[in-house]
Structures are given as structure tokens and as C-alpha cells.
PDB file of N, CA and C in Angstrom:
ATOM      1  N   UNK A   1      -9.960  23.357  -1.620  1.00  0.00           N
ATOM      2  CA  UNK A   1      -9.542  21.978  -1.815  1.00  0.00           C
ATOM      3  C   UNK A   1      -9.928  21.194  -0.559  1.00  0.00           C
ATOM      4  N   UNK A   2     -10.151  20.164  -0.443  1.00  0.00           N
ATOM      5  CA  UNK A   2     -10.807  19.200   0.457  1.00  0.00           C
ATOM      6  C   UNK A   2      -9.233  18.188   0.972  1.00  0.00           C
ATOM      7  N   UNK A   3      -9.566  17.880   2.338  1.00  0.00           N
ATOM      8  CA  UNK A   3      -8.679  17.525   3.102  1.00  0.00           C
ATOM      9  C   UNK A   3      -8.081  16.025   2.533  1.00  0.00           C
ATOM     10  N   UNK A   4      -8.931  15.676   1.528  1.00  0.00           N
ATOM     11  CA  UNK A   4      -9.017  14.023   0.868  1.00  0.00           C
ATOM     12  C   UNK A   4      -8.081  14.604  -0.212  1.00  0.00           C
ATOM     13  N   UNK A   5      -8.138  16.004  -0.548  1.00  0.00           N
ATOM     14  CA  UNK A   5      -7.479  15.836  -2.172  1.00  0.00           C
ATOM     15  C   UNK A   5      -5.923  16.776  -1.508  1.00  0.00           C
ATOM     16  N   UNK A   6      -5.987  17.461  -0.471  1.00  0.00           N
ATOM     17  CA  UNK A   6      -4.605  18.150  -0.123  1.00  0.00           C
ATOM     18  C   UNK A   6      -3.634  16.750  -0.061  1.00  0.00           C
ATOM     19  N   UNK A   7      -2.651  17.448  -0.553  1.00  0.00           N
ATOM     20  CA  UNK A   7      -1.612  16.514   0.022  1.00  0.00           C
ATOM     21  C   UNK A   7      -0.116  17.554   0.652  1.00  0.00           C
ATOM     22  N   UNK A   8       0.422  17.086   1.571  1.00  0.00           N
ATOM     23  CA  UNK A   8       1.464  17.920   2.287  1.00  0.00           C
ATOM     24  C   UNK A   8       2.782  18.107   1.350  1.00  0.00           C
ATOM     25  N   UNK A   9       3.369  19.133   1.613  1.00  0.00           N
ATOM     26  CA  UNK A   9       4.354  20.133   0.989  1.00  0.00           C
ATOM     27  C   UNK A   9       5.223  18.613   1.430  1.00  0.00           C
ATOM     28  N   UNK A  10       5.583  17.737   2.207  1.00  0.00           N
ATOM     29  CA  UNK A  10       6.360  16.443   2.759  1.00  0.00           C
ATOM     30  C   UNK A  10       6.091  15.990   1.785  1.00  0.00           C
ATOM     31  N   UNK A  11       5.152  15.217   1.240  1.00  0.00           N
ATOM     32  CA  UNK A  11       4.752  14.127   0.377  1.00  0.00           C
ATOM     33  C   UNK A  11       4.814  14.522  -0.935  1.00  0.00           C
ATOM     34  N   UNK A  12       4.482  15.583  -1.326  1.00  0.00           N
ATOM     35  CA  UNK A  12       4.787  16.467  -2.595  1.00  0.00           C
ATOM     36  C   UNK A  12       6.127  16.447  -3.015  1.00  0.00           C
ATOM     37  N   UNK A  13       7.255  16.872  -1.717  1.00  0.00           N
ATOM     38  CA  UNK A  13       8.906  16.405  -1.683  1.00  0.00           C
ATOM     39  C   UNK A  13       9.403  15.201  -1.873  1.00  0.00           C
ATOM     40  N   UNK A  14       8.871  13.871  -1.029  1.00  0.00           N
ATOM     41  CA  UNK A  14       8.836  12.862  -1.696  1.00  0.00           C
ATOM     42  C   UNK A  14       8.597  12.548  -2.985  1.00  0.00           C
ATOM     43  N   UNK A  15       7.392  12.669  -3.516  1.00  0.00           N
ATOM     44  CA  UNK A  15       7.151  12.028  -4.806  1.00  0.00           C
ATOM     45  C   UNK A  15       7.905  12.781  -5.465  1.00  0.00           C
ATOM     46  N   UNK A  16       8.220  14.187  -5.276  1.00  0.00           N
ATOM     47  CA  UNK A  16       8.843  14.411  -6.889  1.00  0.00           C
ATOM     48  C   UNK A  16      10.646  14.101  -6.822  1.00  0.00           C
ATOM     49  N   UNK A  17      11.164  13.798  -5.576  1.00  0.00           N
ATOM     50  CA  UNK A  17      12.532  13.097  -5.424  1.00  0.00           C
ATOM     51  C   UNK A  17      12.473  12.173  -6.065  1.00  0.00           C
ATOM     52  N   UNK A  18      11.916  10.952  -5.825  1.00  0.00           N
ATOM     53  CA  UNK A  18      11.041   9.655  -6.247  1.00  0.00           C
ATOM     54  C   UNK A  18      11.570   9.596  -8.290  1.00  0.00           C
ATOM     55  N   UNK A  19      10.766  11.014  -8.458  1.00  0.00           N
ATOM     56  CA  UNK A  19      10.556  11.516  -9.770  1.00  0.00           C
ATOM     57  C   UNK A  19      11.544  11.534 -10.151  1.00  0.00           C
ATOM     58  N   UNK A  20      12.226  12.477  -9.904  1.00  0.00           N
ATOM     59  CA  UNK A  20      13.805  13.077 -10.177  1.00  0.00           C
ATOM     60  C   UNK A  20      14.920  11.815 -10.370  1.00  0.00           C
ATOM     61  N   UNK A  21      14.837  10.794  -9.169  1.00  0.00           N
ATOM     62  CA  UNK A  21      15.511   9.307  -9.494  1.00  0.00           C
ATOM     63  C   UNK A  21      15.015   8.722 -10.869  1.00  0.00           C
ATOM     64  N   UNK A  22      14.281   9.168 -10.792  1.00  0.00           N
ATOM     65  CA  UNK A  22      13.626   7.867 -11.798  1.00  0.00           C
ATOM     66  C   UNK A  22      13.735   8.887 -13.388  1.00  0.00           C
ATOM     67  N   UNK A  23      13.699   9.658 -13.393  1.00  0.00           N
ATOM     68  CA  UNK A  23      14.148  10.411 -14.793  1.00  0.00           C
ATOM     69  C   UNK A  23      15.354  10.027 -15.662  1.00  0.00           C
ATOM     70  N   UNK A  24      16.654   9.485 -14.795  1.00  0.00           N
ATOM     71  CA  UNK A  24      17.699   8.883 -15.702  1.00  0.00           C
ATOM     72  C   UNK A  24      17.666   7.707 -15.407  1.00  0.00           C
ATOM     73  N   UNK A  25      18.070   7.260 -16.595  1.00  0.00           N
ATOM     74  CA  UNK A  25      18.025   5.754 -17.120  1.00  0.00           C
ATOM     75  C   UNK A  25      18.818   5.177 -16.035  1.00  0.00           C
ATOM     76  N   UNK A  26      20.331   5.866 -15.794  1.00  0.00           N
ATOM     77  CA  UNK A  26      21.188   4.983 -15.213  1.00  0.00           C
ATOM     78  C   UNK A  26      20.450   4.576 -13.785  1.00  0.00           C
ATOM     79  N   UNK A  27      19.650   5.963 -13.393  1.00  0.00           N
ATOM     80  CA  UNK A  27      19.331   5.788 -11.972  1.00  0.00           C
ATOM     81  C   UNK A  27      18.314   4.838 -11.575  1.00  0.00           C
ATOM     82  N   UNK A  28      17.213   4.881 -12.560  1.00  0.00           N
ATOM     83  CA  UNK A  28      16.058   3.700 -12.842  1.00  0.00           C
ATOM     84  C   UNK A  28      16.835   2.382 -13.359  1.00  0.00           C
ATOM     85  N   UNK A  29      17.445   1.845 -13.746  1.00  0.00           N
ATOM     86  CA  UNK A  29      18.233   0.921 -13.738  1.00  0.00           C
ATOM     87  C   UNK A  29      19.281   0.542 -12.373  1.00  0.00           C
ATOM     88  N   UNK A  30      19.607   1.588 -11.642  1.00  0.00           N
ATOM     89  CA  UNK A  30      19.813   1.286 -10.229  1.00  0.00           C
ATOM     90  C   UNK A  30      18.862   0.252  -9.540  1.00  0.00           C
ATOM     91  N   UNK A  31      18.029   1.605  -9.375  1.00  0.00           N
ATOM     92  CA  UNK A  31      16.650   1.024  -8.450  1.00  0.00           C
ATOM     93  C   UNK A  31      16.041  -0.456  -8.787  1.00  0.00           C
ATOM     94  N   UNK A  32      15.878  -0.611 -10.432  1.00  0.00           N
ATOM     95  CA  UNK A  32      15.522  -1.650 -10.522  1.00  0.00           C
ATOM     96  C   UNK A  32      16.622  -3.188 -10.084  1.00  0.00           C
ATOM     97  N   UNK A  33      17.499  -2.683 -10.438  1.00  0.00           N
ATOM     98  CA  UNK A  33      18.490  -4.112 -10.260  1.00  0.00           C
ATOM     99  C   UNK A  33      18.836  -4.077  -8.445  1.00  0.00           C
ATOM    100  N   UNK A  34      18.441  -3.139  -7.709  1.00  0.00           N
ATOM    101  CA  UNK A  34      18.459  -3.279  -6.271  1.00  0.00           C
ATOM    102  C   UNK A  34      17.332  -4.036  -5.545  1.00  0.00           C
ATOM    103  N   UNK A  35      16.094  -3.570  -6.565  1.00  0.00           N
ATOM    104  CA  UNK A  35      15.380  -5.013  -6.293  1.00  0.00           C
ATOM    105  C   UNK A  35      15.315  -6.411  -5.798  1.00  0.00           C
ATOM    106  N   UNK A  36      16.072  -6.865  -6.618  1.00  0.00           N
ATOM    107  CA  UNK A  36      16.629  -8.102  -5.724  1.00  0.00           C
ATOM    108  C   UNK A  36      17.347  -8.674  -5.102  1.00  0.00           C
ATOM    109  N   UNK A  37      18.516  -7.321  -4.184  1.00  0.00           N
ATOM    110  CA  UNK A  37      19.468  -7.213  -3.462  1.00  0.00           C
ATOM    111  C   UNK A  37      20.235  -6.090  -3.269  1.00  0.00           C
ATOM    112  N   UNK A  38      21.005  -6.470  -1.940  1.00  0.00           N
ATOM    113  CA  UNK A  38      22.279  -5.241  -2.417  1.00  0.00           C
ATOM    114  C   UNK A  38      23.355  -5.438  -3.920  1.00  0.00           C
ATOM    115  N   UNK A  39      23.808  -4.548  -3.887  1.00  0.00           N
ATOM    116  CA  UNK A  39      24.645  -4.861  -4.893  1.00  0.00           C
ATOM    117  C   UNK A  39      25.956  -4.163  -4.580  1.00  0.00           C
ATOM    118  N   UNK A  40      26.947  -4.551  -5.306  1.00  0.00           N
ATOM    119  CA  UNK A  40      28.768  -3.290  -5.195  1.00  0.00           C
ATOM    120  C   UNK A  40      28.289  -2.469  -6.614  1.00  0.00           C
ATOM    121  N   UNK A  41      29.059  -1.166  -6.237  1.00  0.00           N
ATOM    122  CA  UNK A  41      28.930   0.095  -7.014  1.00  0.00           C
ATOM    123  C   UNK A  41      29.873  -0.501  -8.753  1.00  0.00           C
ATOM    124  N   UNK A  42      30.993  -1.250  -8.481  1.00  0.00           N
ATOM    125  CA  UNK A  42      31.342  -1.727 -10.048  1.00  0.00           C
ATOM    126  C   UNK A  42      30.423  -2.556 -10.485  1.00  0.00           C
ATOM    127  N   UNK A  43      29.797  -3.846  -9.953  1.00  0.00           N
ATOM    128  CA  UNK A  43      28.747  -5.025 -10.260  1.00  0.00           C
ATOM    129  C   UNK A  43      27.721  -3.615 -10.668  1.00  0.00           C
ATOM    130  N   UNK A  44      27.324  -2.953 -10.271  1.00  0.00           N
ATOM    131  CA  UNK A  44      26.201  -2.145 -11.184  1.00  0.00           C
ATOM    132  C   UNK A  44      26.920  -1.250 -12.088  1.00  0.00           C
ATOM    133  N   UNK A  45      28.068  -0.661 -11.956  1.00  0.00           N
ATOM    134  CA  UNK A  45      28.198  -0.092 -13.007  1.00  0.00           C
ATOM    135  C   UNK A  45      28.540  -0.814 -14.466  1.00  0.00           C
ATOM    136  N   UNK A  46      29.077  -2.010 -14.462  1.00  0.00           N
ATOM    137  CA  UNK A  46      29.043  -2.821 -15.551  1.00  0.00           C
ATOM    138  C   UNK A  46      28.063  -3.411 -15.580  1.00  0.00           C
ATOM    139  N   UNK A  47      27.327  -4.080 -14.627  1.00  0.00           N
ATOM    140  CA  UNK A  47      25.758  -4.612 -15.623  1.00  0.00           C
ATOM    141  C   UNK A  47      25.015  -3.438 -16.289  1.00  0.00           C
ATOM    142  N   UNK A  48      25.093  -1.898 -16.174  1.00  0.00           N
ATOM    143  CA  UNK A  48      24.453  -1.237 -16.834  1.00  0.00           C
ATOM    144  C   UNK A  48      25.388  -0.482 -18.004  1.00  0.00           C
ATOM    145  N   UNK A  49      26.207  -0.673 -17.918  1.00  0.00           N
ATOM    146  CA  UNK A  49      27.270  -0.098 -18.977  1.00  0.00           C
ATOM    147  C   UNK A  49      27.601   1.412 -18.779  1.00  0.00           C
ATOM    148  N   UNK A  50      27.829   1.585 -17.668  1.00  0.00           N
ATOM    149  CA  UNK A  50      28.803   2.656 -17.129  1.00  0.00           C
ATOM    150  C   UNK A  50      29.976   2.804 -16.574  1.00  0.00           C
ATOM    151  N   UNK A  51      30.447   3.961 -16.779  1.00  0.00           N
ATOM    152  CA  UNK A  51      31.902   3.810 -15.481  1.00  0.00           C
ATOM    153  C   UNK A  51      31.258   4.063 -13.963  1.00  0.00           C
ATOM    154  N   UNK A  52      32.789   3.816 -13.588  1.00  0.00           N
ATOM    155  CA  UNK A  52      32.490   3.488 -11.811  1.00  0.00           C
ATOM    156  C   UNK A  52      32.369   4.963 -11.632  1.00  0.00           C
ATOM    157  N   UNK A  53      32.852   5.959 -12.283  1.00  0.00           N
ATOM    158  CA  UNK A  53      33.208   7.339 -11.724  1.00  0.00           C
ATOM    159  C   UNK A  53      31.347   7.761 -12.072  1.00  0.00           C
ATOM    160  N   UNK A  54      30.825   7.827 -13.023  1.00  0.00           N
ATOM    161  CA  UNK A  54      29.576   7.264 -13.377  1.00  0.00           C
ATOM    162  C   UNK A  54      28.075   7.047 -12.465  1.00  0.00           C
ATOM    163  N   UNK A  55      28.759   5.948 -11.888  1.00  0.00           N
ATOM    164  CA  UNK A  55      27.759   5.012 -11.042  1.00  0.00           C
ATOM    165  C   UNK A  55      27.970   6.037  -9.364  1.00  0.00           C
ATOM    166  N   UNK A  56      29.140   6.171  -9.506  1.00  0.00           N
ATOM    167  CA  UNK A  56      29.584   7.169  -8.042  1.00  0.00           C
ATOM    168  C   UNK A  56      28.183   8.234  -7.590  1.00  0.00           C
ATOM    169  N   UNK A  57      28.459   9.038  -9.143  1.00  0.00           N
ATOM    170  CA  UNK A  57      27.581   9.987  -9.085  1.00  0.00           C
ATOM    171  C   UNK A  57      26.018   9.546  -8.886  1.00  0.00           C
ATOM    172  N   UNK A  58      25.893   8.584  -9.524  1.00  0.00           N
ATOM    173  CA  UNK A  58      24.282   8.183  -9.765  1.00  0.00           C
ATOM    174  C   UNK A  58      23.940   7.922  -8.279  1.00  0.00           C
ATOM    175  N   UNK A  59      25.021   7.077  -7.837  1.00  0.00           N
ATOM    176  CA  UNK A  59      24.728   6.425  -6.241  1.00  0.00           C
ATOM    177  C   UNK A  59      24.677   7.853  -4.928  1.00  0.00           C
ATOM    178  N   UNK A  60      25.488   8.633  -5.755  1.00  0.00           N
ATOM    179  CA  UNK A  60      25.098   9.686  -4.316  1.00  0.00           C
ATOM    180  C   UNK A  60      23.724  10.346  -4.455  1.00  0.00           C
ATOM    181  N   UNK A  61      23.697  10.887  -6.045  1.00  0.00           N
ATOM    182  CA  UNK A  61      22.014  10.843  -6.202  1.00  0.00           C
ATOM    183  C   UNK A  61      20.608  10.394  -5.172  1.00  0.00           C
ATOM    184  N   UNK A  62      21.034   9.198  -5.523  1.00  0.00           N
ATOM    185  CA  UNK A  62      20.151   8.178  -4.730  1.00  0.00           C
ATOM    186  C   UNK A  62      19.891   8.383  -3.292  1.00  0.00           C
ATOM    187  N   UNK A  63      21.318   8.364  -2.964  1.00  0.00           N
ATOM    188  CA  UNK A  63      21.698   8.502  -2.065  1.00  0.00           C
ATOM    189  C   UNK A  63      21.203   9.914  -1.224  1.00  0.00           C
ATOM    190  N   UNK A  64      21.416  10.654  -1.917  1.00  0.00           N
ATOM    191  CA  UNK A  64      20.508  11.905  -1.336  1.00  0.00           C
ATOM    192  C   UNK A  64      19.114  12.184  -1.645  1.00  0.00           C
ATOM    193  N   UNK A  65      18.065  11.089  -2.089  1.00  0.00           N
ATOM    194  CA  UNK A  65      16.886  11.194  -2.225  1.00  0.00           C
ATOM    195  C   UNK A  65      16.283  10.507  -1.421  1.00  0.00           C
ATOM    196  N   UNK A  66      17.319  10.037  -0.469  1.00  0.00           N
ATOM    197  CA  UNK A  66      17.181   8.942   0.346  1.00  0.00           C
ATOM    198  C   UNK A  66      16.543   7.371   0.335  1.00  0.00           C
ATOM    199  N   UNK A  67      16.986   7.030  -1.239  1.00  0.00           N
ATOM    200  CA  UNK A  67      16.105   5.852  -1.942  1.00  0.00           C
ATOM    201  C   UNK A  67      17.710   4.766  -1.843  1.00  0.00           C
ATOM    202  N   UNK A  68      18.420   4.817  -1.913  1.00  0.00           N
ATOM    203  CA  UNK A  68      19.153   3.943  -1.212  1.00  0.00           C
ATOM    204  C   UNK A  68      20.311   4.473  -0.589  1.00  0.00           C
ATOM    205  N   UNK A  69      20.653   2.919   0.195  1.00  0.00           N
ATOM    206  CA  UNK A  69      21.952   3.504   1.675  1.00  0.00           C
ATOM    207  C   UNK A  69      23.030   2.546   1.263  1.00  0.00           C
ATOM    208  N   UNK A  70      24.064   2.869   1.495  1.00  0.00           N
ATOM    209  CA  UNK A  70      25.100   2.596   1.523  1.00  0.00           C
ATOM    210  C   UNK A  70      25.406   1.266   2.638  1.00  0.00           C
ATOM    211  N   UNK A  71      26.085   0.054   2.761  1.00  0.00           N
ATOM    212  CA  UNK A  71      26.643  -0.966   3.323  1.00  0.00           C
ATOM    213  C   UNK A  71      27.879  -1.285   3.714  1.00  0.00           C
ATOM    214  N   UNK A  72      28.150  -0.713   4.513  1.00  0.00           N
ATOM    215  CA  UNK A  72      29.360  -0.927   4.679  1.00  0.00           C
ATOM    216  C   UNK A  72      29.941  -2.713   4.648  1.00  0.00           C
ATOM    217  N   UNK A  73      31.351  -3.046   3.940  1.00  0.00           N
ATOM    218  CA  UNK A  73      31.302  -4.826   3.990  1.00  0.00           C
ATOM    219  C   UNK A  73      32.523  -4.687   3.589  1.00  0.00           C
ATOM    220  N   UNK A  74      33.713  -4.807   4.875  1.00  0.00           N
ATOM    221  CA  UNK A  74      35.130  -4.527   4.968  1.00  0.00           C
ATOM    222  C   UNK A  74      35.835  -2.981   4.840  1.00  0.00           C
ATOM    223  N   UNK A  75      36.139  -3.506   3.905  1.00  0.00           N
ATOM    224  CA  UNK A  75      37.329  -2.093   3.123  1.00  0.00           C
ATOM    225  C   UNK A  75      35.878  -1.666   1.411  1.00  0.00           C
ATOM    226  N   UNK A  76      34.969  -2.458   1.548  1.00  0.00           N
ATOM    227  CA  UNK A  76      34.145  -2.065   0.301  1.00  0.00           C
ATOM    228  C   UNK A  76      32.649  -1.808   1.105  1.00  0.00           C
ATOM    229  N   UNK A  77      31.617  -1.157   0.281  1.00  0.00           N
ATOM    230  CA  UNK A  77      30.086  -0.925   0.435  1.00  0.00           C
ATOM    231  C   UNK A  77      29.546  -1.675  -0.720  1.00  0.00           C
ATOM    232  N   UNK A  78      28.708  -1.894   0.011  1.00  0.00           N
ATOM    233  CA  UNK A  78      27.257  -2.462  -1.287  1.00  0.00           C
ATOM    234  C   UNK A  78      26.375  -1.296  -0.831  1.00  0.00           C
ATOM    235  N   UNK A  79      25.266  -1.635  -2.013  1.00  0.00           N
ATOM    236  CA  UNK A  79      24.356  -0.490  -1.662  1.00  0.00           C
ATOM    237  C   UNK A  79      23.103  -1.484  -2.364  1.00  0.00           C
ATOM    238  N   UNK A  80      22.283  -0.723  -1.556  1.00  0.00           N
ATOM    239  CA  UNK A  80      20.767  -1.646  -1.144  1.00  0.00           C
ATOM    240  C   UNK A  80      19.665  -0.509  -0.811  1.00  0.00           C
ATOM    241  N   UNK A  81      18.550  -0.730  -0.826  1.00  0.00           N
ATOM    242  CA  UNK A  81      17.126   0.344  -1.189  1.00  0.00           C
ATOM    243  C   UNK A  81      17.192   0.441   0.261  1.00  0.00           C
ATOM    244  N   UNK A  82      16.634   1.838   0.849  1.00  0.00           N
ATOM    245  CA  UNK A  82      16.844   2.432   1.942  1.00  0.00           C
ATOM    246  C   UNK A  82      15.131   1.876   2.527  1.00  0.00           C
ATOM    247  N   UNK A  83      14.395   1.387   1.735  1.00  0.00           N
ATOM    248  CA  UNK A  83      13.145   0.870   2.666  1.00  0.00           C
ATOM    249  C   UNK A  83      12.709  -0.270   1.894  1.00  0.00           C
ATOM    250  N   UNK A  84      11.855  -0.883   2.534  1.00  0.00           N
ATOM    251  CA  UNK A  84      11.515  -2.532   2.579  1.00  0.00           C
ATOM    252  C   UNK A  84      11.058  -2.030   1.421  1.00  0.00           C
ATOM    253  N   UNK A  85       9.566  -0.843   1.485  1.00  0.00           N
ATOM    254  CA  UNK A  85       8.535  -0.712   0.412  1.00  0.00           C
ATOM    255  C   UNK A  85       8.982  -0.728  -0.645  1.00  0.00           C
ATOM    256  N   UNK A  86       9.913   0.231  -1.022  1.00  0.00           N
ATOM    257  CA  UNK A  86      10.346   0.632  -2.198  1.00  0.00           C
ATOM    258  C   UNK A  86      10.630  -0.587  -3.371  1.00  0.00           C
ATOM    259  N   UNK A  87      10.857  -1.687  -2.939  1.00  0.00           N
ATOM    260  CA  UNK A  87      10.895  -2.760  -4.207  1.00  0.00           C
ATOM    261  C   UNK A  87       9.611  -2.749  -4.466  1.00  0.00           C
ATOM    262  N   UNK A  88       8.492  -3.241  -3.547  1.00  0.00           N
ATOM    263  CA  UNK A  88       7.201  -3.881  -4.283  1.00  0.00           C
ATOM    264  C   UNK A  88       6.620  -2.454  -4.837  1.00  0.00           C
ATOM    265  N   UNK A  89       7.458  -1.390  -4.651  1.00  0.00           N
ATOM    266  CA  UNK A  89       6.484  -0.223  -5.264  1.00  0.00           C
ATOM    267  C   UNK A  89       7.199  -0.124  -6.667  1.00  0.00           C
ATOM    268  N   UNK A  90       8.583  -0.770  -6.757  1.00  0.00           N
ATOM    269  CA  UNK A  90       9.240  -0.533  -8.407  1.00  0.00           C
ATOM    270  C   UNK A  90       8.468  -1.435  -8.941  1.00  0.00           C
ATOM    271  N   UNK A  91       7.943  -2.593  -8.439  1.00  0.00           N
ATOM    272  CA  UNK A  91       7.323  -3.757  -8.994  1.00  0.00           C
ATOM    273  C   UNK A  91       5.782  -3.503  -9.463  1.00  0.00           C
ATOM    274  N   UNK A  92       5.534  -2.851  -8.497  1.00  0.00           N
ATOM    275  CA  UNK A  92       4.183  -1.762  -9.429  1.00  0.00           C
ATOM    276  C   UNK A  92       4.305  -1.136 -10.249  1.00  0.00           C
ATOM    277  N   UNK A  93       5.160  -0.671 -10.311  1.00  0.00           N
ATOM    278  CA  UNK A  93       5.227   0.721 -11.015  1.00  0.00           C
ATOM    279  C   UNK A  93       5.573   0.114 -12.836  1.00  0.00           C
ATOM    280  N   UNK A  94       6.465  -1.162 -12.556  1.00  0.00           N
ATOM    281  CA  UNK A  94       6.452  -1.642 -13.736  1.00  0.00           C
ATOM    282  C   UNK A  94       5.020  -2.410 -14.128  1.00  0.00           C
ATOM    283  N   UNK A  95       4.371  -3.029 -13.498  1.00  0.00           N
ATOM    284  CA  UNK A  95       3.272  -3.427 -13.995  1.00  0.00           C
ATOM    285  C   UNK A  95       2.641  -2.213 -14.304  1.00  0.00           C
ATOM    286  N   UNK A  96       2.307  -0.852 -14.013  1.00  0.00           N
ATOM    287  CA  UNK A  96       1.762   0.025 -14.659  1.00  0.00           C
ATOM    288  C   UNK A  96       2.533   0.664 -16.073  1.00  0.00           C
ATOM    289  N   UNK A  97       3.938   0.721 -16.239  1.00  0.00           N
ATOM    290  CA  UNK A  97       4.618   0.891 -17.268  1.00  0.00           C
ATOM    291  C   UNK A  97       4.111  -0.016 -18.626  1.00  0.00           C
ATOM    292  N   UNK A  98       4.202  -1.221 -18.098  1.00  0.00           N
ATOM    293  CA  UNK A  98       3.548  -2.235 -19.024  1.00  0.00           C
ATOM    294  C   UNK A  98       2.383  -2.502 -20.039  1.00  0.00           C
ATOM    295  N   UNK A  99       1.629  -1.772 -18.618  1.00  0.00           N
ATOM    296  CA  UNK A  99      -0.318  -1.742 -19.614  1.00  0.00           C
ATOM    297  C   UNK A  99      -0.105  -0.558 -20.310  1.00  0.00           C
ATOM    298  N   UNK A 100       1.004   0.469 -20.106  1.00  0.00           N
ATOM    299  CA  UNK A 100       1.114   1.386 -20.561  1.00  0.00           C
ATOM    300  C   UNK A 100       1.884   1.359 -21.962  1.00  0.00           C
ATOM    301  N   UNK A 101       2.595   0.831 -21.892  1.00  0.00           N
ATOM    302  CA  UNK A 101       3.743   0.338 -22.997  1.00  0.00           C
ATOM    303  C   UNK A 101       3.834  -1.285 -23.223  1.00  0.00           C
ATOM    304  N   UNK A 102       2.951  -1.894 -23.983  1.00  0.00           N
ATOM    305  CA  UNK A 102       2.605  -3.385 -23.805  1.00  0.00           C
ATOM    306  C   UNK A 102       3.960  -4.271 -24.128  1.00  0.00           C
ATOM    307  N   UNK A 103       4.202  -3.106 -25.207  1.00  0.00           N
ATOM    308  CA  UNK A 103       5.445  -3.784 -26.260  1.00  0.00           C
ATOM    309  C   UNK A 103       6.793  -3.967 -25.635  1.00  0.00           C
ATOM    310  N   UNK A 104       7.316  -3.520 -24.414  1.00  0.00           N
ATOM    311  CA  UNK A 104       8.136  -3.323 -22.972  1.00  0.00           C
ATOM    312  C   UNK A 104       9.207  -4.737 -22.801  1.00  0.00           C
ATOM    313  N   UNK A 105       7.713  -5.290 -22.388  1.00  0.00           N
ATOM    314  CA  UNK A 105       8.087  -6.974 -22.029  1.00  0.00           C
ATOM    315  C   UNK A 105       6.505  -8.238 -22.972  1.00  0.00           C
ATOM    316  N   UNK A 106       7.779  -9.401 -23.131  1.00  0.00           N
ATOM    317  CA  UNK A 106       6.572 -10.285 -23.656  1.00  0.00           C
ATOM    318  C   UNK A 106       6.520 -11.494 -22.654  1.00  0.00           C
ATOM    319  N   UNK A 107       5.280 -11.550 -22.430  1.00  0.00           N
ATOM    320  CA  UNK A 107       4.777 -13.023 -21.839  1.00  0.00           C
ATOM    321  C   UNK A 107       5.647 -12.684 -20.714  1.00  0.00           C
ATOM    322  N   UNK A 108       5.622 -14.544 -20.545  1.00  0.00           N
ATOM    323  CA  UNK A 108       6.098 -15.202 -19.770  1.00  0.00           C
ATOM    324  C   UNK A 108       7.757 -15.315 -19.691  1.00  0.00           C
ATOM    325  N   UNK A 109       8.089 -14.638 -20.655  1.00  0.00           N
ATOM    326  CA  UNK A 109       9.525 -14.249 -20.816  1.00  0.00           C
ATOM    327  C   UNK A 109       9.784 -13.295 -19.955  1.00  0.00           C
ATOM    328  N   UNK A 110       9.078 -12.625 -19.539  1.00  0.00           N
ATOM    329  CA  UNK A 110       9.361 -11.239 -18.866  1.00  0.00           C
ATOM    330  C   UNK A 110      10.446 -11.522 -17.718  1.00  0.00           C
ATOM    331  N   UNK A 111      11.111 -10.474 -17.563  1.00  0.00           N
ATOM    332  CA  UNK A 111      12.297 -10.806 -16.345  1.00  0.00           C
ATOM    333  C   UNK A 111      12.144  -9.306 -15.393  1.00  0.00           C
ATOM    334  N   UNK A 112      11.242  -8.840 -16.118  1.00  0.00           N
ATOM    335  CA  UNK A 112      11.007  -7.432 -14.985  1.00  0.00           C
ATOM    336  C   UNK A 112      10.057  -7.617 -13.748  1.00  0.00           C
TER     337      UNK A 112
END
């Protein structure tokens, strides 16, 4: 194999964490609605229609894939994507979902 096509046992760990988030709905529905901010662990568990006990789990998930961190804000946390990249890369990733699955989102309606 050629040094262009290896990729490290590191990056291999990454992407398939990456993977593993993104396999449940609840958790890809995390990521995506962190997109455009932090958020509190109930505010996501009811915009996605889960319990908090629920969202707990999903968030430590995350949390141990190291795709988002925790905020501390008083006596409560928000939680917010653990790197800058990671939005404009969900934002790719849906434009590739898309050409892939056209029927997804329409037009100019789109909110993804």
C-alpha cells in the first residue's frame, strides 16, 4: 500500500467513532441541531422526542467520542460540538446525503 493510500490506526479511530455517532438517529439529530449552537440536554431532548434519561445517554455517547463537550452555565450545562470543524463537516455531509437521497429535502425550503 502506498503512503497516499495508508491511513493511521488514529484516523481509522476517528472516523469510525464519527461513524458510530452518527448510526442513531437520536445521536445524528444531536449533532445536527448543535450546529447552530449550544443547546440544554431537555431543549434537545424534546425537540427530538425523547426523554431526558434518553438524551443523558445519547449525550455521554457523544461525549465519549469526543464530538461534543459539556458547558457548564450555573447549577445547569449546555452542550455544544467539541470542535469549530465539525459543523461545516455535518453541513457537508448533508449536502452529500442529499445528491444521494434527492427526495430528503426540497428546494429552497430546505432547513438542513
Amino acid at each position: 500500500m502506498t503512503t497516499a493510500l495508508a491511513s493511521s490506526s488514529t484516523h481509522t479511530a476517528a472516523v469510525a467513532r464519527l461513524g458510530h455517532a452518527l448510526s442513531d438517529p437520536t445521536r445524528a439529530g444531536v449533532l445536527l441541531a448543535l450546529r447552530k449552537g449550544a443547546a440544554y440536554p431537555a431543549d434537545l431532548a424534546d425537540a427530538l422526542g425523547v426523554s431526558r434519561q434518553s438524551m443523558s445517554n445519547h449525550l455521554a455517547c457523544l461525549r465519549g467520542c469526543g464530538l461534543v463537550e459539556s458547558v457548564p452555565d450555573g447549577r445547569r450545562s449546555s452542550y455544544r460540538l467539541a470542535d469549530r470543524h465539525l459543523a461545516p463537516a455535518l453541513d457537508m455531509l448533508m449536502r452529500v446525503t442529499l445528491s444521494v437521497e434527492p427526495d430528503c429535502c426540497s428546494g429552497e425550503g430546505c432547513t438542513c
